[in-house]
C-alpha atoms as a PDB file:
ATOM      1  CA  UNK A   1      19.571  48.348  -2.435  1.00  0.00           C
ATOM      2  CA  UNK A   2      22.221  48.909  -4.970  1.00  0.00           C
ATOM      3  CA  UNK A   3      23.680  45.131  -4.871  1.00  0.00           C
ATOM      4  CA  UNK A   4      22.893  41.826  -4.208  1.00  0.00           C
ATOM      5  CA  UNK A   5      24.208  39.152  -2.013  1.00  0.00           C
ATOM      6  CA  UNK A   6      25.544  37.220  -4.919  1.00  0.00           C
ATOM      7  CA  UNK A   7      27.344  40.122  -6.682  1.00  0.00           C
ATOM      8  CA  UNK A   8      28.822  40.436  -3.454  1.00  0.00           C
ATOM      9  CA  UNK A   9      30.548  37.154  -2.969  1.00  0.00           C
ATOM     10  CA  UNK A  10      31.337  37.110  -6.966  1.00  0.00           C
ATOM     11  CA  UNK A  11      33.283  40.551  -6.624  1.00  0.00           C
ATOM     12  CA  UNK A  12      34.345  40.407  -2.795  1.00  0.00           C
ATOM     13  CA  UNK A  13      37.844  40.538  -3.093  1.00  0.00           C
ATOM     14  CA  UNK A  14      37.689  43.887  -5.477  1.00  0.00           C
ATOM     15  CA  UNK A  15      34.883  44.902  -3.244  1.00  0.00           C
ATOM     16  CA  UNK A  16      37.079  45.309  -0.041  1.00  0.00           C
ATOM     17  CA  UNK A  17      40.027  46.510  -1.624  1.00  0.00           C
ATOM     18  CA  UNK A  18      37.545  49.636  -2.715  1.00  0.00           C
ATOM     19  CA  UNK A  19      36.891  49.878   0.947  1.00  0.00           C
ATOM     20  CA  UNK A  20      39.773  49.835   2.584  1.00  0.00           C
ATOM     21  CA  UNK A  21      41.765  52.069   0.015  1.00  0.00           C
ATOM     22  CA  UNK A  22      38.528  54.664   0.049  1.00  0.00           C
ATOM     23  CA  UNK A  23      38.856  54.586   3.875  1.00  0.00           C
ATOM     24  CA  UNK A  24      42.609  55.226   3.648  1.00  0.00           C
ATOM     25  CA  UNK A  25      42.372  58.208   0.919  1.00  0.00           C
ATOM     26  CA  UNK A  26      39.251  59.779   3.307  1.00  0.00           C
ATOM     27  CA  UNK A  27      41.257  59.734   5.969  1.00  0.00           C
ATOM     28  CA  UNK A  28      44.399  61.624   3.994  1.00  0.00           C
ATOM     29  CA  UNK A  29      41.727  64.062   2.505  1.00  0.00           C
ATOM     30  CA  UNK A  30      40.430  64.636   5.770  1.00  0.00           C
ATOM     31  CA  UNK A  31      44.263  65.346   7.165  1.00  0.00           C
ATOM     32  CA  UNK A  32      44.741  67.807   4.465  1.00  0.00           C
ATOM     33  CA  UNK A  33      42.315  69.276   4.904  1.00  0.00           C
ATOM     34  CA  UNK A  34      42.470  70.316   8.282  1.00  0.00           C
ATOM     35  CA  UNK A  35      45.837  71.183   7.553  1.00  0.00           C
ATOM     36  CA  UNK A  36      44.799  73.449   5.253  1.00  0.00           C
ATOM     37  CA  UNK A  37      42.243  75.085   7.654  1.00  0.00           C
ATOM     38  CA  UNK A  38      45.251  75.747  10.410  1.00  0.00           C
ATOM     39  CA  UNK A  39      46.901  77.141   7.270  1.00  0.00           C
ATOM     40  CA  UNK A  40      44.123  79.652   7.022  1.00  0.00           C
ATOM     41  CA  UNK A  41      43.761  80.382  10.407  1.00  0.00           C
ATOM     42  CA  UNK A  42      47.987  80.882  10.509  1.00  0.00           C
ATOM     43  CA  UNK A  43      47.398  83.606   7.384  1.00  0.00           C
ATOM     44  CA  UNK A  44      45.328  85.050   9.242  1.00  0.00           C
ATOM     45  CA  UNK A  45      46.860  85.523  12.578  1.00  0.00           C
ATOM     46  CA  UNK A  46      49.889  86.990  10.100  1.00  0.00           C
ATOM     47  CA  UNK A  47      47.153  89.514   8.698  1.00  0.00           C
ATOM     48  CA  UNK A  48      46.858  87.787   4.922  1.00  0.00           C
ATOM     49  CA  UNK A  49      43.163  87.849   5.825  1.00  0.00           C
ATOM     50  CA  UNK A  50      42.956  87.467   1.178  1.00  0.00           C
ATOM     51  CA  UNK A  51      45.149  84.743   1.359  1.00  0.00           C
ATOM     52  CA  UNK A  52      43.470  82.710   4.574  1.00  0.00           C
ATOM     53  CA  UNK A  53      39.954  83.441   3.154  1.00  0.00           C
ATOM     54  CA  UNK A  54      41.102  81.536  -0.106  1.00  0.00           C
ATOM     55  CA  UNK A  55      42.995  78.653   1.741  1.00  0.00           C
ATOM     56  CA  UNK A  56      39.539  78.318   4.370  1.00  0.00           C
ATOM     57  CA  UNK A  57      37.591  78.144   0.908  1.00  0.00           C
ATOM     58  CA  UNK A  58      39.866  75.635  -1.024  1.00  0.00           C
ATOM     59  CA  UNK A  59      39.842  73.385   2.467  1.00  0.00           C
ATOM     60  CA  UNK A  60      36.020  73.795   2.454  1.00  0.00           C
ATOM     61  CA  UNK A  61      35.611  72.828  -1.210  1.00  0.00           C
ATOM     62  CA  UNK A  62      37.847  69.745  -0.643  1.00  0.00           C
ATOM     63  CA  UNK A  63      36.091  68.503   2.375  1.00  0.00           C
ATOM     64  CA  UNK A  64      32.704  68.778   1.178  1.00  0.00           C
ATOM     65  CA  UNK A  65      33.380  66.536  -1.790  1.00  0.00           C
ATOM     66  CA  UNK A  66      36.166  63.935   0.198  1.00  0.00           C
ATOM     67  CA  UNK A  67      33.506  61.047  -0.184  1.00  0.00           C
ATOM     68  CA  UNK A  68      33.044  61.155  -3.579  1.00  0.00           C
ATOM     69  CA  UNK A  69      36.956  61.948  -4.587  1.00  0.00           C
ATOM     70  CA  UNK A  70      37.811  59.649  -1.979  1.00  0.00           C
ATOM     71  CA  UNK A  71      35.926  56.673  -3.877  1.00  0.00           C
ATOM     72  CA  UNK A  72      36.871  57.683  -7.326  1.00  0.00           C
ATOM     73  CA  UNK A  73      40.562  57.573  -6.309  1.00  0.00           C
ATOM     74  CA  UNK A  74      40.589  54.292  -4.209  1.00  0.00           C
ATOM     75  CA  UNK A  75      38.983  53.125  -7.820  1.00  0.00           C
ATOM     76  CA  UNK A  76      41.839  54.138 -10.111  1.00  0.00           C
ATOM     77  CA  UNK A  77      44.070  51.334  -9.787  1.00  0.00           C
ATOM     78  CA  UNK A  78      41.238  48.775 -10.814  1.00  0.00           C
ATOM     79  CA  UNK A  79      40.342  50.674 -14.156  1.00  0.00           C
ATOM     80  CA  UNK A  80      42.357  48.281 -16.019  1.00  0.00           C
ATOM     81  CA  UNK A  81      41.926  45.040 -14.419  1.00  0.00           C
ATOM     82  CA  UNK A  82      39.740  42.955 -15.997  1.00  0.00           C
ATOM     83  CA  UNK A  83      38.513  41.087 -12.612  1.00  0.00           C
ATOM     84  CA  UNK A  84      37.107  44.535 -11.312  1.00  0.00           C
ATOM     85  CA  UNK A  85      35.545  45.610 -14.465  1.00  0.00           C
ATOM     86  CA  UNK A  86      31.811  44.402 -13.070  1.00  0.00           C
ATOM     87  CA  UNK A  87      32.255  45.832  -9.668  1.00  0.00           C
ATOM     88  CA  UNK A  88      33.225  48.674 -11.335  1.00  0.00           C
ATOM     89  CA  UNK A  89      30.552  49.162 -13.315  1.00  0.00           C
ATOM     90  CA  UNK A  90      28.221  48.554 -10.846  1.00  0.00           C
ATOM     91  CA  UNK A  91      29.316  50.973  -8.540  1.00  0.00           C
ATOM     92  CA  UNK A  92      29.214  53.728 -11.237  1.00  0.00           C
ATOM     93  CA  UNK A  93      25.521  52.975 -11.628  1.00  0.00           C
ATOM     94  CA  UNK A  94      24.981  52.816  -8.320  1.00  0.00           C
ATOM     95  CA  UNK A  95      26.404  56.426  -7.554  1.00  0.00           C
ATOM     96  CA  UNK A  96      24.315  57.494 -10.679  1.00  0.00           C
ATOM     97  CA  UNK A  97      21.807  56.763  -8.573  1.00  0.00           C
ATOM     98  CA  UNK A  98      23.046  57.553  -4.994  1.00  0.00           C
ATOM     99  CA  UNK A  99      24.887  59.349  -3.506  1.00  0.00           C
ATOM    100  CA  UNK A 100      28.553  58.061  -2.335  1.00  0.00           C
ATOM    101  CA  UNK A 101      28.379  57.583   1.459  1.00  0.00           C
ATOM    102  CA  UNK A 102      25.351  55.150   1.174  1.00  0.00           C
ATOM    103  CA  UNK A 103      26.955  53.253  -1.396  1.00  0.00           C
ATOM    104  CA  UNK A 104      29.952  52.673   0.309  1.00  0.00           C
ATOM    105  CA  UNK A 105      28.196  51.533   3.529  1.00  0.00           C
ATOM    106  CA  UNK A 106      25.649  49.627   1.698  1.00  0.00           C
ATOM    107  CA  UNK A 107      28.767  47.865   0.568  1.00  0.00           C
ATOM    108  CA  UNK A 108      30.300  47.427   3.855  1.00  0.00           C
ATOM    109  CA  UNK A 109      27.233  46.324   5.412  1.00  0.00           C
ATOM    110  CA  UNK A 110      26.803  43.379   2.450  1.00  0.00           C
ATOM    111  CA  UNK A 111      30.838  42.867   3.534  1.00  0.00           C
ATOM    112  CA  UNK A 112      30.371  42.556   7.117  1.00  0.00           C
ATOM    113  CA  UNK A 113      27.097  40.498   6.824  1.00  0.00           C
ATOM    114  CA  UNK A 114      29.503  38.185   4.916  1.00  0.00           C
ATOM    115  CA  UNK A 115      32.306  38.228   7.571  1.00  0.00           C
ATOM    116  CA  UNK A 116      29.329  36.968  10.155  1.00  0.00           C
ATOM    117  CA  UNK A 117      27.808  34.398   8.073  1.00  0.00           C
ATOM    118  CA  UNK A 118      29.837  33.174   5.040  1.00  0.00           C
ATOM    119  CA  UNK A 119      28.541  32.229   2.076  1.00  0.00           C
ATOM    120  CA  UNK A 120      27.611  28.675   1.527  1.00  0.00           C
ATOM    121  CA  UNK A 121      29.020  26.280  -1.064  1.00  0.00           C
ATOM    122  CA  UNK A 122      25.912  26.617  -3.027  1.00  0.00           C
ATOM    123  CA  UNK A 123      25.779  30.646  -2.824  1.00  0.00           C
ATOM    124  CA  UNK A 124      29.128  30.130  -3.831  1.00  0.00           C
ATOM    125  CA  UNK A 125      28.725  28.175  -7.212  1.00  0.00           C
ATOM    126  CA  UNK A 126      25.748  29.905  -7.991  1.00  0.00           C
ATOM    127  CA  UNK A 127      27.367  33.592  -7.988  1.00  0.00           C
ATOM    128  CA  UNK A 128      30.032  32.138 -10.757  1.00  0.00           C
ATOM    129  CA  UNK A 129      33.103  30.387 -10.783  1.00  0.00           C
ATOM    130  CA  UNK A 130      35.491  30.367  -7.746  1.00  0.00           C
ATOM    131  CA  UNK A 131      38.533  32.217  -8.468  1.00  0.00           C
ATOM    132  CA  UNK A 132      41.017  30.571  -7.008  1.00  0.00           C
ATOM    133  CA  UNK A 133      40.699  28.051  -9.679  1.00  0.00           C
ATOM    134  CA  UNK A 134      41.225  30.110 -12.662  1.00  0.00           C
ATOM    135  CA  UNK A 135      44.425  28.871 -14.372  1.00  0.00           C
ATOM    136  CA  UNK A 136      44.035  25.832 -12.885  1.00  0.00           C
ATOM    137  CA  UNK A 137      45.510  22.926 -15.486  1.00  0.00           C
ATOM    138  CA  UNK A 138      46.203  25.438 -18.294  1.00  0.00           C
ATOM    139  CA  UNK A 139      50.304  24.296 -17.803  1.00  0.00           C
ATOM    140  CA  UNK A 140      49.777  20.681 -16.890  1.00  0.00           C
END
């Protein structure tokens, strides 16, 4: 296991947003490229056989890599914010270690494990400070 319960609640928020956008891009990747395969198999029926032949391959090269371009583009919009820097980081590790599809379902396994049984007060305060209090009397 790549990540703890307590990292989990800490970085939740970030953590789902990850999901959701790497389920979104996946599913555009995976559009594309089955596009590009009826593009192929269109060049071919025209008799480009060169030109379907590269369009299969380019397809095939996509697909076999969605997963990982798939999470390293639903993780571009957090590479400035300074709330997703630890998630961040500890994804990258993780898929040092791993490959991409089982850390994105470890991660939605720790995320619906939360959704059935939500973290108590105390797993709360011990995995850090609750965010919805940051700010909190700085204009008072």
């Amino acid at each position: 296991m790549h990540f703890d319960r307590d990292f989990v609640i800490r970085n939740r928020d970030v953590l789902e947003g990850i999901v959701a956008r790497s389920h979104r891009v996946a599913l555009g990747i995976f559009a594309v490229t089955f596009g590009g395969y009826g593009a192929a198999v269109w060049l071919w029926f025209q008799d480009n056989v060169w030109a379907a032949l590269v369009a299969a391959t380019l397809s095939y090269l996509v697909f076999r890599q969605f997963r990982m371009l798939a999470l390293g583009v639903a993780r571009m919009p957090l590479r400035g914010d300074a709330e997703a820097v630890e998630a961040l980081k500890a994804i990258d590790m993780a898929l040092e270690q791993d490959k991409p599809h089982p850390v994105l379902a470890e991660v939605e396994a720790h995320l619906r494990a939360l959704e059935e049984a939500p973290a108590t007060q105390e797993e709360r305060e011990a995995a850090g400070p609750d965010d919805s209090k940051k700010g909190a009397g700085k204009g008072d």
